[in-house]
N, C-alpha and C. Protein backbone atom coordinates (compact mmCIF):
# COMPACT_ATOMS: atom_id res chain seq x y z
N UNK A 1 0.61 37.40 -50.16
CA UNK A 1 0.35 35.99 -50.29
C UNK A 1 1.34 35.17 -49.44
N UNK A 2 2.64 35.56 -49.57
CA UNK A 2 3.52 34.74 -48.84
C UNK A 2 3.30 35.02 -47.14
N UNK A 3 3.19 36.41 -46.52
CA UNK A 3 2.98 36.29 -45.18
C UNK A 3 1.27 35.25 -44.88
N UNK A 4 0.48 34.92 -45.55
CA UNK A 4 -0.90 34.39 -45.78
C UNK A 4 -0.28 32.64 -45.26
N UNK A 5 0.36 32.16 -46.68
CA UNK A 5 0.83 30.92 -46.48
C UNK A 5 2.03 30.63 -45.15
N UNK A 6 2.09 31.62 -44.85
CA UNK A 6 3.50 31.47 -43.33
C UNK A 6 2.51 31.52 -42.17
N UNK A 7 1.03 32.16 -41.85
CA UNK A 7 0.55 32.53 -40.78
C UNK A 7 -0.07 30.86 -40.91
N UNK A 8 -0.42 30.01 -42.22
CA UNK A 8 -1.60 29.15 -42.34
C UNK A 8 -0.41 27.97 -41.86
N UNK A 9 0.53 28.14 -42.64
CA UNK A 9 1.88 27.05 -42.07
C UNK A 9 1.88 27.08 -40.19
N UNK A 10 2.24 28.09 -39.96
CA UNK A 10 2.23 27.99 -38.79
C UNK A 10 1.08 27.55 -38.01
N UNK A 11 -0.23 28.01 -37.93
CA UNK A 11 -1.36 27.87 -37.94
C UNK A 11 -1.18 25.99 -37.60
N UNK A 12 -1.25 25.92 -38.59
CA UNK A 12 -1.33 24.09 -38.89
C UNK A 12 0.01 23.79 -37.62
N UNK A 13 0.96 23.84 -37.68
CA UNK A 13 1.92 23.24 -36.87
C UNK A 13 1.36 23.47 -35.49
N UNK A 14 1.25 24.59 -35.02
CA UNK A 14 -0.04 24.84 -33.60
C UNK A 14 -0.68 23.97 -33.41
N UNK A 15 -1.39 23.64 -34.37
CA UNK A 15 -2.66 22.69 -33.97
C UNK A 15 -2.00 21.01 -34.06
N UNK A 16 -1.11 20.95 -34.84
CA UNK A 16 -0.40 19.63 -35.09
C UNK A 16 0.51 19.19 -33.43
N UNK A 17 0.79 20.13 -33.32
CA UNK A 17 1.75 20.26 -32.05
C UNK A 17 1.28 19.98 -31.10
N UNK A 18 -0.33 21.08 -30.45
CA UNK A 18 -1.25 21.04 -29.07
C UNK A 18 -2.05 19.89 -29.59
N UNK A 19 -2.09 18.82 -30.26
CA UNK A 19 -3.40 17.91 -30.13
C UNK A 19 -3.01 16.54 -29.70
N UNK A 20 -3.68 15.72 -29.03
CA UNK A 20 -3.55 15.08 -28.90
C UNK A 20 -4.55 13.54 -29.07
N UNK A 21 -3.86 12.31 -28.98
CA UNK A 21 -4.23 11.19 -29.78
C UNK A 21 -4.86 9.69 -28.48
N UNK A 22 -5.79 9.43 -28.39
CA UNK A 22 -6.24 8.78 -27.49
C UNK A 22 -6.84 7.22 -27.91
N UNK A 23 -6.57 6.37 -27.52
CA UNK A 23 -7.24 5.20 -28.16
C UNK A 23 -7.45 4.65 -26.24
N UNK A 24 -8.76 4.20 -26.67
CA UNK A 24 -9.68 3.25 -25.79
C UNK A 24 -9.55 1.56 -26.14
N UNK A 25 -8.90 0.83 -25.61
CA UNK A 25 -9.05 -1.04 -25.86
C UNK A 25 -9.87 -1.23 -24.60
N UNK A 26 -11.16 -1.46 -25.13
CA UNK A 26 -11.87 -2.46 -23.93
C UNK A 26 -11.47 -3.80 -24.20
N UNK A 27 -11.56 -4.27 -23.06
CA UNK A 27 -11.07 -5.93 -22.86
C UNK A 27 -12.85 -6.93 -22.90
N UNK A 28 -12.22 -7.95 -23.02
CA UNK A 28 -13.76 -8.75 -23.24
C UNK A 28 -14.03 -8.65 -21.61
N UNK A 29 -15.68 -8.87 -21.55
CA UNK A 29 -16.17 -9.26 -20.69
C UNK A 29 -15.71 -10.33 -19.60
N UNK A 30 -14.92 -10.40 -18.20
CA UNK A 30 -15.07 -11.54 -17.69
C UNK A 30 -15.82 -12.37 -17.06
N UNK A 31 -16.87 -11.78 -16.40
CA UNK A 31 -17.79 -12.03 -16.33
C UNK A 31 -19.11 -12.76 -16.56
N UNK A 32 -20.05 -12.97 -16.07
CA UNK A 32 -21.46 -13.75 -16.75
C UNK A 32 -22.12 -12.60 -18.00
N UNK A 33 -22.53 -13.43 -18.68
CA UNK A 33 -23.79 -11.99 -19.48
C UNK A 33 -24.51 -11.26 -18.64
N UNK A 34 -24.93 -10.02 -19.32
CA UNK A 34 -25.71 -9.24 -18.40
C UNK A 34 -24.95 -7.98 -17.77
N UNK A 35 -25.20 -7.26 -16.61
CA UNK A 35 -24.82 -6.44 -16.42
C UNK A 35 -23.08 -6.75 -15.90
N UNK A 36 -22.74 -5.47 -16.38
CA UNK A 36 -21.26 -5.15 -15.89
C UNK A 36 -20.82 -4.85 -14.47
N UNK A 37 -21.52 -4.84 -14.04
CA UNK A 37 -21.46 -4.22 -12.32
C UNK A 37 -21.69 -2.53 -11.91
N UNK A 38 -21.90 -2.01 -10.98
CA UNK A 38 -22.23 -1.02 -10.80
C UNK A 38 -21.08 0.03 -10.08
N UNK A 39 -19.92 -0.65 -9.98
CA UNK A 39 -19.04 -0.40 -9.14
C UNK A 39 -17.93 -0.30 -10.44
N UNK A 40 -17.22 1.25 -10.35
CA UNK A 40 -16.06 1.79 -11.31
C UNK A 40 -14.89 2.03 -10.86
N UNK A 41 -13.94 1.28 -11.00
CA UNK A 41 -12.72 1.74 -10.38
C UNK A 41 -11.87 2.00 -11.16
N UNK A 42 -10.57 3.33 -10.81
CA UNK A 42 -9.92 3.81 -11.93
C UNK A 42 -8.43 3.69 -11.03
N UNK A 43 -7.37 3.37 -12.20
CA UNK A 43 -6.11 3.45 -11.29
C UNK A 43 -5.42 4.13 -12.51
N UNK A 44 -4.52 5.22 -12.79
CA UNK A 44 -3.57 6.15 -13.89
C UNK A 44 -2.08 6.25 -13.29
N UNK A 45 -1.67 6.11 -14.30
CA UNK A 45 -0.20 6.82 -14.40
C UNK A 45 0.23 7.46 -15.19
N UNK A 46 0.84 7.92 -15.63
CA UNK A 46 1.58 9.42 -16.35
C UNK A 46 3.36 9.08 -16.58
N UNK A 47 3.34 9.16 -17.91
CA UNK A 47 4.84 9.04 -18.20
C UNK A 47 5.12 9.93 -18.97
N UNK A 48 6.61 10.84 -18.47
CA UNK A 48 6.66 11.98 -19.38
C UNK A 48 8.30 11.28 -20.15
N UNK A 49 8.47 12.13 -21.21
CA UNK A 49 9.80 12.39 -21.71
C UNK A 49 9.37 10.97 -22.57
N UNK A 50 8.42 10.18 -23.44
CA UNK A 50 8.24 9.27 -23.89
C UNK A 50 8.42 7.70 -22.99
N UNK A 51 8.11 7.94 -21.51
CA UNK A 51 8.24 6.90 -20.77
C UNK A 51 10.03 6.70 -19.99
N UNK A 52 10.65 7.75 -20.24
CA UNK A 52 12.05 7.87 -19.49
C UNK A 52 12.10 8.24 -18.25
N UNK A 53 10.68 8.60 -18.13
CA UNK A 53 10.47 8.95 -15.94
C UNK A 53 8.82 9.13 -16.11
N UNK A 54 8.83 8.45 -15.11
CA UNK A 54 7.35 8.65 -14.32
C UNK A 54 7.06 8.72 -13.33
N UNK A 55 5.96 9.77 -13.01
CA UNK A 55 5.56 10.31 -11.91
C UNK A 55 4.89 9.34 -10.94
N UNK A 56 4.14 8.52 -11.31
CA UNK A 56 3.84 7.65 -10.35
C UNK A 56 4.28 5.38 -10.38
N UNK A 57 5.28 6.09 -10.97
CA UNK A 57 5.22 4.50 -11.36
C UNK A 57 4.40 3.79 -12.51
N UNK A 58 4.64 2.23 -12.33
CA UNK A 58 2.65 2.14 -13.27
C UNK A 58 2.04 1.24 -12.19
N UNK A 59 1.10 2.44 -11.39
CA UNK A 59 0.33 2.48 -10.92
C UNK A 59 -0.97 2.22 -11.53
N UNK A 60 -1.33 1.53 -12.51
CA UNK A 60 -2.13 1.46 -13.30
C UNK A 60 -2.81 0.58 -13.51
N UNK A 61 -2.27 -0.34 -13.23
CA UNK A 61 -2.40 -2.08 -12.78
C UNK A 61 -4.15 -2.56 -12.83
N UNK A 62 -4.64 -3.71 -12.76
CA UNK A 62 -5.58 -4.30 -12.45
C UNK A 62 -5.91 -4.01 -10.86
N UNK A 63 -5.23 -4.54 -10.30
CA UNK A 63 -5.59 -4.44 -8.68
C UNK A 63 -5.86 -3.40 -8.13
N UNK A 64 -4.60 -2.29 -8.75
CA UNK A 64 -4.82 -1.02 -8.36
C UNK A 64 -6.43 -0.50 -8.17
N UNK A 65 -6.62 -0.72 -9.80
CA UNK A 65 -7.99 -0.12 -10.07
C UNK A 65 -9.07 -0.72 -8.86
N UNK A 66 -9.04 -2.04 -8.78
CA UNK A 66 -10.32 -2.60 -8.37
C UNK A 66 -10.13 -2.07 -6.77
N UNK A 67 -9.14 -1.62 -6.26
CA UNK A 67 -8.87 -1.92 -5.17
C UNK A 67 -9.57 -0.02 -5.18
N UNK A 68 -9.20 0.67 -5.64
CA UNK A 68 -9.87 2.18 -6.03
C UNK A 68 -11.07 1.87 -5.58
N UNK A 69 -11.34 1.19 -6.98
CA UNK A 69 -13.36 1.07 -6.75
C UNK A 69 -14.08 0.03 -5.82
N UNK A 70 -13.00 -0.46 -4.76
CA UNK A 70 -14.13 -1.34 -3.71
C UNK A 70 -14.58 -2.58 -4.77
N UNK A 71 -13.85 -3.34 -5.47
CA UNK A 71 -14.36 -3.96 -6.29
C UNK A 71 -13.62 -5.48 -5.86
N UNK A 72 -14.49 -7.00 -5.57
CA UNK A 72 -13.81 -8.05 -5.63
C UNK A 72 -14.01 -8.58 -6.93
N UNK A 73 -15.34 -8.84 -7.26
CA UNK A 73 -15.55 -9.08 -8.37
C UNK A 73 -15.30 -9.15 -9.80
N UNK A 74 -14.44 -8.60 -10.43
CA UNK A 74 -14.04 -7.49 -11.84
C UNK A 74 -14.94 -8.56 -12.99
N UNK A 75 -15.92 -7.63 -13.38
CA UNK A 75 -16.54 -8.34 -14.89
C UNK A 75 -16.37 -7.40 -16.19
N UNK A 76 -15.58 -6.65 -16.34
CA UNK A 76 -14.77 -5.85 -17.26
C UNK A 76 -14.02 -5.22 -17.19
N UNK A 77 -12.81 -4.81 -18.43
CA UNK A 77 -11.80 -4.43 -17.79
C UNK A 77 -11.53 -3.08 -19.22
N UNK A 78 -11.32 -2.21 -18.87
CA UNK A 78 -10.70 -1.19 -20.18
C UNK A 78 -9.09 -1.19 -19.80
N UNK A 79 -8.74 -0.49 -21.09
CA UNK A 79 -7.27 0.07 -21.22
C UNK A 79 -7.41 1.17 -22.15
N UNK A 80 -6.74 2.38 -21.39
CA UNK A 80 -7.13 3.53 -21.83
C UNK A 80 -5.92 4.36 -21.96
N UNK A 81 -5.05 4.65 -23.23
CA UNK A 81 -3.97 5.47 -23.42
C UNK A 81 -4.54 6.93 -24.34
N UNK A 82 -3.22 7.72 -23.33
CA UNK A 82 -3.69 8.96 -24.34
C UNK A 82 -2.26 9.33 -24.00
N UNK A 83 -1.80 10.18 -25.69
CA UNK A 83 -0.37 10.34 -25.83
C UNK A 83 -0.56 12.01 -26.39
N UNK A 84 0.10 13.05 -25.76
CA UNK A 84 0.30 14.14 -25.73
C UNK A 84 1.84 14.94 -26.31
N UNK A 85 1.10 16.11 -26.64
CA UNK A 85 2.72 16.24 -27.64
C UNK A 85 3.51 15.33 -27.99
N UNK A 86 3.10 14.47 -28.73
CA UNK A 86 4.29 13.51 -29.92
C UNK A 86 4.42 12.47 -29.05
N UNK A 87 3.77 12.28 -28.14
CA UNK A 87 4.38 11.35 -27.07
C UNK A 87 5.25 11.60 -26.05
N UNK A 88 5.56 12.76 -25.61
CA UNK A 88 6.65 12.91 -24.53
C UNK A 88 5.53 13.07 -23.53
N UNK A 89 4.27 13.11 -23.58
CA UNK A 89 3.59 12.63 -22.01
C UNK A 89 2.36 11.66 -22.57
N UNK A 90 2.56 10.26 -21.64
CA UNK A 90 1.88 9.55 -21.73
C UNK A 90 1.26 9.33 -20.85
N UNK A 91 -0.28 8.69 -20.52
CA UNK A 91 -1.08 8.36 -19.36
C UNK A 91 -1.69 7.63 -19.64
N UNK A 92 -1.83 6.61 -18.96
CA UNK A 92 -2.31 5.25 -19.39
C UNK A 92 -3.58 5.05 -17.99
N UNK A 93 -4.45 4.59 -18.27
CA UNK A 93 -5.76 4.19 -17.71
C UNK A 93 -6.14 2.61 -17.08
N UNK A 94 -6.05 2.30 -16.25
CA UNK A 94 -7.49 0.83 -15.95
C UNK A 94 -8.12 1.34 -15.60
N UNK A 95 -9.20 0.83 -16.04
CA UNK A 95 -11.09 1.10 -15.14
C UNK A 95 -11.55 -0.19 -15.29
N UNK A 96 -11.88 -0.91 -14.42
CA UNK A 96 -12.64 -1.97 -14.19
C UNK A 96 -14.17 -2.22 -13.50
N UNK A 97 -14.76 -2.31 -14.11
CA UNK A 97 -16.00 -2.03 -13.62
C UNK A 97 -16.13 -4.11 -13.01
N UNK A 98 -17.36 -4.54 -11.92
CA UNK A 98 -17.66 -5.34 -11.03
C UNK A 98 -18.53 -4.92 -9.95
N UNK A 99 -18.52 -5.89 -9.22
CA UNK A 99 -19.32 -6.00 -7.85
C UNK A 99 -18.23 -5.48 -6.56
């Protein structure tokens, strides 16, 4: 019984450990009603050690993105984080969709 509850303990910490936690904030529409545009642009950055160094800067920006997707226009905008092991790697998202 006790090696049972040590394999299920561990078990659980594995999975507690490798998973990770993602939240999506879309931003309101800036735009007219109607369609969002057809044009997707994405700009990421990556912060490890809980944001104490990063690999690309924050490259992540508004402009960045639109400037990705060929976009003048921007009629929506996301913000997209996802935090890995406990937070010691973070990557953060714009996608702006427009004309």
């Amino acid at each position: 019984m006790k090696k049972i509850m040590t394999l299920a303990a561990s078990a659980a910490f594995a999975v507690c450990f490798m998973s990770s936690c993602a939240t999506i904030n879309s931003g309101a529409a800036i735009g007219e009603k109607g369609a969002i545009g057809q044009k997707v642009g994405e700009a990421t950055s990556t912060l490890f050690l809980g944001g104490l160094w990063s690999s690309q800067g924050e490259k992540n920006n508004l402009q960045e993105a639109a400037k990705n997707g060929g976009i003048s226009k921007v009629a929506q905008v996301e913000y997209i984080d996802k935090s890995i092991f406990f937070g010691l790697i973070i990557q953060h998202t714009t996608r702006v969709y427009g004309e």
